[in-house]
Protein backbone atom coordinates (compact mmCIF):
# COMPACT_ATOMS: atom_id res chain seq x y z
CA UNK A 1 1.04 6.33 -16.98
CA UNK A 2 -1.76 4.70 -18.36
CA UNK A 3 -1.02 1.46 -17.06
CA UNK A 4 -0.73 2.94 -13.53
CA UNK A 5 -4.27 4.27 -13.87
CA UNK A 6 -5.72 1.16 -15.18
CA UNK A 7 -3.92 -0.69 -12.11
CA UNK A 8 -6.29 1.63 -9.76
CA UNK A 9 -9.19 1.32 -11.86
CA UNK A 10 -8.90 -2.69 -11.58
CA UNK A 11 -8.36 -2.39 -8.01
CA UNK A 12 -11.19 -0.30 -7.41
CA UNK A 13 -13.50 -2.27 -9.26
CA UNK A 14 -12.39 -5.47 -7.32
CA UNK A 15 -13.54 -3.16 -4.24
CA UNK A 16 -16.79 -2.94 -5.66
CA UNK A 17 -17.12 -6.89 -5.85
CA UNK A 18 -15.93 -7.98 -3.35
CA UNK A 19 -17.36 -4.83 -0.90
CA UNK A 20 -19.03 -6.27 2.24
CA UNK A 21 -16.49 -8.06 2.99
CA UNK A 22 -14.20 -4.69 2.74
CA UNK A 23 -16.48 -2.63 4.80
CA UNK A 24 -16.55 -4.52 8.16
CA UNK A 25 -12.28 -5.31 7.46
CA UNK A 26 -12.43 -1.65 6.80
CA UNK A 27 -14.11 -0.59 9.86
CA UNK A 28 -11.67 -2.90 12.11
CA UNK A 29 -8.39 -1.20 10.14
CA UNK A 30 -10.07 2.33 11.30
CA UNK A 31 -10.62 1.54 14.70
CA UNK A 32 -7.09 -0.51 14.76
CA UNK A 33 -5.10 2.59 13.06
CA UNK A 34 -6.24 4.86 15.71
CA UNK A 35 -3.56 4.24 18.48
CA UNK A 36 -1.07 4.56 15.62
CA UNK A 37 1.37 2.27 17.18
CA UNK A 38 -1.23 -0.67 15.98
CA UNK A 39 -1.57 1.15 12.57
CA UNK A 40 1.09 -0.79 10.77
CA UNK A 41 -0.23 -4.68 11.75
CA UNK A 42 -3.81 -3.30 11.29
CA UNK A 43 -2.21 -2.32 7.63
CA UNK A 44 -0.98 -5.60 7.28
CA UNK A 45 -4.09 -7.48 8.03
CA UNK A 46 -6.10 -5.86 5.76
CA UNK A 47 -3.97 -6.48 2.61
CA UNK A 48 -3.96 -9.69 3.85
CA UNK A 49 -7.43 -9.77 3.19
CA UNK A 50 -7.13 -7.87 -0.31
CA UNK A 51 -4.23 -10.57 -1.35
CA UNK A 52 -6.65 -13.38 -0.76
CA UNK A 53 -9.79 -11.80 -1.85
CA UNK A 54 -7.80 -11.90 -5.42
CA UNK A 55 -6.61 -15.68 -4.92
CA UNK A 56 -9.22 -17.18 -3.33
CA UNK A 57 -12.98 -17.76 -4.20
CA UNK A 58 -14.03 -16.66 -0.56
CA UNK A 59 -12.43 -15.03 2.40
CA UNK A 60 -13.84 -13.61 6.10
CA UNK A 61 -13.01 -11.23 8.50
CA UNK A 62 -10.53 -14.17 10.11
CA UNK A 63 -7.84 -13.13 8.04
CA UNK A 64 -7.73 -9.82 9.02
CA UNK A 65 -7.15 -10.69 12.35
CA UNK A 66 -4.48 -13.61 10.94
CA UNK A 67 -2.69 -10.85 9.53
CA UNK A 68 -2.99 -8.19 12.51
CA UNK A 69 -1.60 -11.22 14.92
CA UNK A 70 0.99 -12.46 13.01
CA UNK A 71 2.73 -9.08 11.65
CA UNK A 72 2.17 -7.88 14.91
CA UNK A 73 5.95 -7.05 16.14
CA UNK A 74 6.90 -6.18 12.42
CA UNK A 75 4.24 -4.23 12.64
CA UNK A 76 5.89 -1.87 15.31
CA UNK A 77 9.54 -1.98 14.12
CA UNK A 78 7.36 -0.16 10.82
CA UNK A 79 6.11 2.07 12.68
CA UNK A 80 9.38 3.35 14.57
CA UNK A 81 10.93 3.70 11.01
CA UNK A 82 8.08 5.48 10.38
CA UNK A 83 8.70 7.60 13.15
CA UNK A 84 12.39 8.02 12.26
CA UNK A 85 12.17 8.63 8.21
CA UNK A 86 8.81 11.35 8.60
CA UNK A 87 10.64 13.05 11.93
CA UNK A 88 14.17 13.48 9.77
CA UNK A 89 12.16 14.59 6.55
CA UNK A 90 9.90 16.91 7.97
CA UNK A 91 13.02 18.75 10.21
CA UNK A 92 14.72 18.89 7.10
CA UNK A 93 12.01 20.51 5.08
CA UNK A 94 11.31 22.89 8.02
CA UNK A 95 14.67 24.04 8.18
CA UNK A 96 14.71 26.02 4.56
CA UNK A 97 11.16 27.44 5.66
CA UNK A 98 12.43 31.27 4.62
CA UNK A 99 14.92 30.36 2.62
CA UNK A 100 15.28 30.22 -1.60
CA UNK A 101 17.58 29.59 -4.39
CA UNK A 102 18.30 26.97 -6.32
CA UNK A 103 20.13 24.47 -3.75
CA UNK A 104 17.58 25.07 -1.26
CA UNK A 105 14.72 24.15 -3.88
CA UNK A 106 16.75 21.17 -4.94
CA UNK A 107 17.17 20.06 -1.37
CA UNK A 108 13.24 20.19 -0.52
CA UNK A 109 12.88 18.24 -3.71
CA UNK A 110 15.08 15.57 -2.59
CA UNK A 111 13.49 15.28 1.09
CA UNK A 112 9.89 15.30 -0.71
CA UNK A 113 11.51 12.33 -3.18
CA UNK A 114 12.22 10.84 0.12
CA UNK A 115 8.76 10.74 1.76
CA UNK A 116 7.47 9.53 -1.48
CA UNK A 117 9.63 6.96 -2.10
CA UNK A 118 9.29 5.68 1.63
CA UNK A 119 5.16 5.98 1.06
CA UNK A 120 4.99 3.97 -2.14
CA UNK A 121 7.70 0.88 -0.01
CA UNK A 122 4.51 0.85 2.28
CA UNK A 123 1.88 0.47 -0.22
CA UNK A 124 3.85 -2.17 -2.17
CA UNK A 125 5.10 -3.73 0.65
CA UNK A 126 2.24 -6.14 2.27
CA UNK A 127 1.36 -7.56 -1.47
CA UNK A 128 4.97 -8.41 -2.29
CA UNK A 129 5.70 -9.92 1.21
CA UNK A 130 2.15 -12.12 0.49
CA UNK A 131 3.59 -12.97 -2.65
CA UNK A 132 6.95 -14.38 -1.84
CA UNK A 133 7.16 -17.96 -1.06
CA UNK A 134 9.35 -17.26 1.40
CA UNK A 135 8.82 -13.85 2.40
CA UNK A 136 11.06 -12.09 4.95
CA UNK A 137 10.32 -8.00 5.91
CA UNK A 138 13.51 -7.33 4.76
CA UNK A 139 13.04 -9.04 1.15
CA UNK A 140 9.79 -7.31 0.49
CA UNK A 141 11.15 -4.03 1.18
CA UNK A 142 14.16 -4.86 -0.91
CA UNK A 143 11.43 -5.82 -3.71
CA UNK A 144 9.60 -3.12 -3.19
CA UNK A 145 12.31 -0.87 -3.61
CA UNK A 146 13.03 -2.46 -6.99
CA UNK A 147 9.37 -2.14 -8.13
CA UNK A 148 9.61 1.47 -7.75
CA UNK A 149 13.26 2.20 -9.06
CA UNK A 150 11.47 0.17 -12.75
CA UNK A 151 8.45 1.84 -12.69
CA UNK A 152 8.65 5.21 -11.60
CA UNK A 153 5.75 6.47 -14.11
CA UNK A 154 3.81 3.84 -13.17
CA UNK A 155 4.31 4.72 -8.83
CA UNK A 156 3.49 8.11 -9.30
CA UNK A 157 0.10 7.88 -11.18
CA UNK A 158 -0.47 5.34 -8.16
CA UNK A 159 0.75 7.52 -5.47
CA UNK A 160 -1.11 10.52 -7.12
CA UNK A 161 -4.47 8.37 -7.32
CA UNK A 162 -3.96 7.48 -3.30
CA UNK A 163 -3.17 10.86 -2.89
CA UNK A 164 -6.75 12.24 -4.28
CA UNK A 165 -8.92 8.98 -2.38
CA UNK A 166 -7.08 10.18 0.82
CA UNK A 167 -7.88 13.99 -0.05
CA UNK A 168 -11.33 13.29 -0.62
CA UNK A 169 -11.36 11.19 2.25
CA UNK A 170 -10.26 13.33 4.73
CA UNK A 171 -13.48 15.98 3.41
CA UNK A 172 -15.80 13.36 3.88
CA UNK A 173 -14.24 11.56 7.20
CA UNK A 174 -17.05 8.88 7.10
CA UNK A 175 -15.52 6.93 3.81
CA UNK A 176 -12.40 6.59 6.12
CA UNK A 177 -14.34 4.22 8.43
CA UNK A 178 -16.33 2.65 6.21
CA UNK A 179 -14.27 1.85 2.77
CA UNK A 180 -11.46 4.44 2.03
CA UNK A 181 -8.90 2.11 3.50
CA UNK A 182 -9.88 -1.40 1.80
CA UNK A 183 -9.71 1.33 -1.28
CA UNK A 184 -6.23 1.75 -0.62
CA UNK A 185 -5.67 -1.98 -0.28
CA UNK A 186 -7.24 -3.16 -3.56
CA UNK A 187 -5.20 -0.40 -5.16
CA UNK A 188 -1.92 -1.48 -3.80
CA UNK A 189 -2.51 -5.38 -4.50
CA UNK A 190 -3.70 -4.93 -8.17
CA UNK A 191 -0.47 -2.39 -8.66
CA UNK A 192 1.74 -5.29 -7.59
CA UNK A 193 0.07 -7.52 -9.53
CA UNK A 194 -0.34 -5.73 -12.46
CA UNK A 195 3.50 -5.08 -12.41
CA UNK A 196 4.54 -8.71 -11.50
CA UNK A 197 2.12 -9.94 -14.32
CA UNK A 198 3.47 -8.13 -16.88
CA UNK A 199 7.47 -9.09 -15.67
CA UNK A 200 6.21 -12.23 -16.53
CA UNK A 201 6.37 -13.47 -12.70
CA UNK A 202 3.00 -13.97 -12.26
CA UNK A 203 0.12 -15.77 -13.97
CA UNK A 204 -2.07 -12.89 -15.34
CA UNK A 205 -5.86 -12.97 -14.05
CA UNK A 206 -7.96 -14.46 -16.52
CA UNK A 207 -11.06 -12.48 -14.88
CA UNK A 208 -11.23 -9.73 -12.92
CA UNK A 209 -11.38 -10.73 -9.72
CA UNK A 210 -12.16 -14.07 -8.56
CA UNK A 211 -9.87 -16.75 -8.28
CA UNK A 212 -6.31 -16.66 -9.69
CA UNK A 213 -2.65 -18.98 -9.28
CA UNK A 214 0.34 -16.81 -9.30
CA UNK A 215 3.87 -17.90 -9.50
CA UNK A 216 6.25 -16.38 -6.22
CA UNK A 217 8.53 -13.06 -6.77
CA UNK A 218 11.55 -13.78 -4.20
C-alpha cells in the first residue's frame, strides 16, 4: 500500500515540474473529452505526453495531438467497450436495487470488482502500450490485466487516490479544465513505471523526472 501511494506522490510531483506544459495539454483533453466519443483518443494523447515528459528532456503540445491522431479509431472501439462493460454493470447493479441477503451482496460486489477492474485496464493501459516495443491494443490490455492481477494492493491505493482527485475535482469543476486530468496522467505513468521498475523490466529513474532509458515490457 505504501508503494501505491508513493507511485501517486511521484507522479504528482512530476505534475508540478513539468506543469505548463500539462495545463494547455490539459485544457485540449477537457475540451476533447466533451463529445465523449473523442474522450478515449483525447485520453491517449495526453499520456502520450506524460510518457514522454518522463523520457525525454522536452516535449510540446505536438504530441498530444500525435497521440489524439494516431489512436484515433482505437480510440472509439474503447469507447464502445466502454459503452458495453458500464451499460451491463450498471443494469446488473440496478437490478438487486430492493433486494438483500447474502448472494445478492456478493453479486453487487462482483459487478463493482468489475467496473474497477475495467477502470484501473484504462489507467494502465496508454503507459504500457507506450512502453512496448511493439505495442498492439490488444497486448497492453493483456499487460494491463496482468499488472493488476500482481498488484492488487498496489491498484487499489491508486484507484482510491484517482478516486479522491476526481471527487475533489468534480467540487471544484475548474481543476478539471485546467490540471485534474494531466493529474490523472502523471499518476497512471509513474504507477506503471514504478511497477515495471521494480519487476526489474525497466531501468529505474535516477532523478525524479527528467530524462530516463527504459527497457520494453512486451
Amino acid at each position: 500500500m505504501v508503494t501505491g501511494l508513493r507511485a501517486v506522490g511521484r507522479g504528482l510531483r512530476h505534475l508540478n515540474q513539468r506543469g505548463y506544459v500539462y495545463i494547455w495539454v490539459n485544457v485540449l483533453w477537457a475540451l476533447l473529452t466533451l463529445p465523449l466519443v473523442t474522450a478515449p483518443a483525447a485520453w491517449a494523447g495526453l499520456m502520450k505526453v506524460s510518457h514522454a515528459a518522463y523520457t525525454q528532456p522536452t516535449v510540446d503540445i505536438s504530441l498530444f495531438w500525435q497521440g489524439f491522431r494516431q489512436h484515433i479509431w482505437r480510440g472509439l472501439l474503447l469507447f464502445l467497450l466502454n459503452v458495453i462493460v458500464i451499460v451491463i454493470n450498471v443494469t446488473n447493479l440496478a437490478s438487486y436495487t430492493g433486494h438483500s441477503g447474502l448472494a445478492v451482496d456478493f453479486a453487487r460486489a462482483v459487478w463493482l470488482l468489475a467496473l474497477a477492474v475495467w477502470f484501473a485496464l484504462q489507467l494502465y493501459l496508454w503507459p504500457l502500450y507506450y512502453e512496448m516495443q511493439t505495442p498492439t491494443l490488444r497486448g497492453a490490455l493483456r499487460n494491463a490485466l496482468v499488472m493488476i492481477y500482481l498488484n492488487p494492493l498496489f491498484t487499489l491505493v491508486v484507484l482510491l487516490c484517482v478516486l479522491v482527485i476526481a471527487v475533489l475535482s468534480t467540487v471544484f469543476m475548474a481543476a478539471w479544465i485546467l490540471i485534474s486530468g494531466s493529474a490523472l496522467a502523471t499518476i497512471a505513468t509513474s504507477a506503471v513505471f514504478d511497477r515495471l521498475e521494480t519487476a526489474g523490466l525497466r531501468q529505474r529513474l535516477a532523478a525524479e523526472p527528467d530524462v530516463a532509458t527504459g527497457s520494453e515490457w512486451e
